[in-house]
Protein backbone atom coordinates (compact mmCIF):
# COMPACT_ATOMS: atom_id res chain seq x y z
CA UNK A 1 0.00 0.00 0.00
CA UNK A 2 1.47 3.37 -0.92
CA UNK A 3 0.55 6.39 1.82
CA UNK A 4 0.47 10.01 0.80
CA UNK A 5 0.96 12.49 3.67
CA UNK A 6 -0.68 15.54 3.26
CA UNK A 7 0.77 17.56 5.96
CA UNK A 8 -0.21 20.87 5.00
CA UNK A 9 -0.62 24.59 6.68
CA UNK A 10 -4.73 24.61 6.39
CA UNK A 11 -5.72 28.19 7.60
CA UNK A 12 -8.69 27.95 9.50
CA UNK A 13 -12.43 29.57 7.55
CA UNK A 14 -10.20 29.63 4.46
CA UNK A 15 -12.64 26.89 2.76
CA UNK A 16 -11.58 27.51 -0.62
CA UNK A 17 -7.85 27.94 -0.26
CA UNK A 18 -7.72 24.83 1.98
CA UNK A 19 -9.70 23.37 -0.25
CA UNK A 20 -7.00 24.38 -3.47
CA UNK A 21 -4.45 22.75 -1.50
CA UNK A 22 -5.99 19.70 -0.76
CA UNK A 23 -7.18 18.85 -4.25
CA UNK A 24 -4.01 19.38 -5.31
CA UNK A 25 -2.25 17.29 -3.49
CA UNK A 26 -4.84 14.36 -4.33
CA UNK A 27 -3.74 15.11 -7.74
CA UNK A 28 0.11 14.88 -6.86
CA UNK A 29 -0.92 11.20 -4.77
CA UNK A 30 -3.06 10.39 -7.53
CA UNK A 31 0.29 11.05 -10.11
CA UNK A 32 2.43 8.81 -7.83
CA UNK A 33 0.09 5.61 -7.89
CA UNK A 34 -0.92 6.15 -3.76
CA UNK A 35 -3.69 4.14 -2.48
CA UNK A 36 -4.23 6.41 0.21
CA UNK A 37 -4.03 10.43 1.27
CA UNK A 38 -3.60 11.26 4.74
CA UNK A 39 -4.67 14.92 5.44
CA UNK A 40 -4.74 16.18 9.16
CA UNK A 41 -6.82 16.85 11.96
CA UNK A 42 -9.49 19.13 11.41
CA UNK A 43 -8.26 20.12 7.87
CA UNK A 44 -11.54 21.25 6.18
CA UNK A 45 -11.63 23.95 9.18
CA UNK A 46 -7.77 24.43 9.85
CA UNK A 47 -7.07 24.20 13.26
CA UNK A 48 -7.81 25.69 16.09
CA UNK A 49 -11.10 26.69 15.07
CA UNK A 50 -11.91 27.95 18.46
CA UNK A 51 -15.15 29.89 19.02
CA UNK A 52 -16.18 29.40 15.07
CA UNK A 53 -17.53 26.04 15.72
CA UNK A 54 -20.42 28.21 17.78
CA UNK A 55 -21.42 29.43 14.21
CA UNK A 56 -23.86 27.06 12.45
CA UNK A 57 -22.87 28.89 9.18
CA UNK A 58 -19.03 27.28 9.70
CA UNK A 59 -20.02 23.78 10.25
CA UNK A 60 -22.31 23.73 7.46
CA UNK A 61 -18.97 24.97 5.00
CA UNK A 62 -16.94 22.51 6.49
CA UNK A 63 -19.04 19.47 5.81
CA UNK A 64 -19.45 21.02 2.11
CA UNK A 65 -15.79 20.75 1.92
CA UNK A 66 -15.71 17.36 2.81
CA UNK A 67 -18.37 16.35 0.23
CA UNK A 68 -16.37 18.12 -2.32
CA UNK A 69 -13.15 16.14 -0.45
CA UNK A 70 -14.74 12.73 -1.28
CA UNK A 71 -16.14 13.44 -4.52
CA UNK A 72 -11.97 13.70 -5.13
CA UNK A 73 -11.86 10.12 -4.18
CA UNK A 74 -11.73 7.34 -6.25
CA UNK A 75 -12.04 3.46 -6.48
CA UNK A 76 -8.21 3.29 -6.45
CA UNK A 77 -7.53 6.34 -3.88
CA UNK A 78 -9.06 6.39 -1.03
CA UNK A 79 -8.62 9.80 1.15
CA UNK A 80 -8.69 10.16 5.48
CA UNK A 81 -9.44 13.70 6.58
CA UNK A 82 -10.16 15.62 9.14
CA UNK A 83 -13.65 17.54 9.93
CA UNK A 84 -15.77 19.06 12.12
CA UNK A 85 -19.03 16.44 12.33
CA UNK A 86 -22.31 17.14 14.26
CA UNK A 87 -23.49 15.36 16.93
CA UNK A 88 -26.55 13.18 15.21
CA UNK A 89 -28.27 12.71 19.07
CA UNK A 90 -29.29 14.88 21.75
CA UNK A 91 -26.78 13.56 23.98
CA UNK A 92 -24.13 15.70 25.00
CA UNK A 93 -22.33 18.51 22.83
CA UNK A 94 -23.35 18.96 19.50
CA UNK A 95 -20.32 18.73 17.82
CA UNK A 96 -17.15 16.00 17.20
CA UNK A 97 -13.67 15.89 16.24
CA UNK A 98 -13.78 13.34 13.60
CA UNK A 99 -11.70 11.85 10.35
CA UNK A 100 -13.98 10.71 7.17
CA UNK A 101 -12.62 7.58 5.36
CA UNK A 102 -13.66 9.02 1.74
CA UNK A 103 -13.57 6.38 -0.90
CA UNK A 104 -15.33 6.02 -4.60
CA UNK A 105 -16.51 9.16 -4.44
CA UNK A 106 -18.40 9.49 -0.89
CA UNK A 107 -17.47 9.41 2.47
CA UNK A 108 -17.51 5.78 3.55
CA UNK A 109 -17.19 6.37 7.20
CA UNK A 110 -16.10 8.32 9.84
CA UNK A 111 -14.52 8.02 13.49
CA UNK A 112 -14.45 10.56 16.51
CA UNK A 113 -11.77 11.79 18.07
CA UNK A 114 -11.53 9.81 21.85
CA UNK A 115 -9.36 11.86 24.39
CA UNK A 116 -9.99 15.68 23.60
CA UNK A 117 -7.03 17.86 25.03
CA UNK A 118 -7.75 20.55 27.54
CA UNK A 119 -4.05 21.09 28.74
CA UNK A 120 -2.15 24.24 27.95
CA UNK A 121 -4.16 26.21 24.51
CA UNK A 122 -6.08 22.82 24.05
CA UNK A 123 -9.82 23.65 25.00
CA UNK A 124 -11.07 21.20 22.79
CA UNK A 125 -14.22 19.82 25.63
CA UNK A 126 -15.49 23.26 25.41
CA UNK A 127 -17.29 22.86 22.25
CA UNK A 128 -16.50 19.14 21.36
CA UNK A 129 -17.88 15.71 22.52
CA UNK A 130 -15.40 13.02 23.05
CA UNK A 131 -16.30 10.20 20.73
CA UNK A 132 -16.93 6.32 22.07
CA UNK A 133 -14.28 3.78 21.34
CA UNK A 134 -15.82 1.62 18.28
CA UNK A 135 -14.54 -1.76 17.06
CA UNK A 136 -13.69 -2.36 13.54
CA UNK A 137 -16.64 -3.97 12.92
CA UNK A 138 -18.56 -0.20 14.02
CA UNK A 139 -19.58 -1.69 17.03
CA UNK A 140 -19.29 0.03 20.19
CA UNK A 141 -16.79 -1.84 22.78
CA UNK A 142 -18.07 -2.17 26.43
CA UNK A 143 -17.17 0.41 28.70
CA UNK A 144 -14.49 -1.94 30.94
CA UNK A 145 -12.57 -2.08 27.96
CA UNK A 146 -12.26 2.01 27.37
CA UNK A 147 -10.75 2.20 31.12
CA UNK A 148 -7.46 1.98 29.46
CA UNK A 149 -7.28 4.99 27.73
CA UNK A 150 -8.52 7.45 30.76
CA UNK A 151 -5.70 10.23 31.96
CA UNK A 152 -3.80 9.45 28.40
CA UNK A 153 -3.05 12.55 26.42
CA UNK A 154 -3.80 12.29 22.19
């Protein structure tokens, strides 16, 4: 399997311009026969996004650019990135840290980010809900077996 990293400078509410960037380094991954593009945490927002997830106006851009993200993937190039996802329940925040697995053109799945920081500039609690450990199946795992991965920083 050949892995493109994507580690780019996203600038965060620059939707287009992160958007330019990303396309063309699907392009460039595309070019060198990758299976895969790895693009970061939270790139359709850049990151920290801070007090703009409050704004339903941001979300809704930053799950258009990750429509427009997996319409870039293919059948032979699957992409992993980063995005702001809303919470689909009334439980909790209304928001998650999550990665979309885009492949053949839609996003296949997605995963939320476990431990959120909230150490030194990380505030991340404030406005996020800490996703549930899942199995690779999709199903949840039991609670005694997420004990583990309490007081670990991500």
């Amino acid at each position: 399997m050949r892995i493109a990293l994507a580690q780019l400078n996203f600038t965060v509410g620059a939707f287009e311009r992160n958007f330019a960037k990303m396309e063309a380094s699907v392009a460039r991954a595309s070019a060198a026969a990758a299976d895969l593009v790895v693009f970061s945490e939270l790139a359709t927002t850049g990151y920290p996004p801070r007090d703009l997830l409050t704004h339903p106006r941001f979300i809704d851009l930053n799950l258009g650019l990750l429509d427009r993200v997996a319409a870039l993937s293919t059948a032979r190039l699957a992409i992993l990135v980063g995005f702001v996802d809303r919470n689909p329940s009334s439980d909790g925040k209304s928001l998650f840290n999550a990665v979309a697995l885009c492949h053949s053109g839609r996003v296949a799945d997605r995963r939320y980010k476990l431990l959120l920081p909230t150490y030194d500039v990380f505030d991340e609690d404030r406005l996020l809900r800490a996703g549930r450990p899942r199995g690779p199946d999709g199903t949840r795992r039991p609670a005694a077996r997420r004990e583990h991965l309490r007081g670990r920083v991500e």
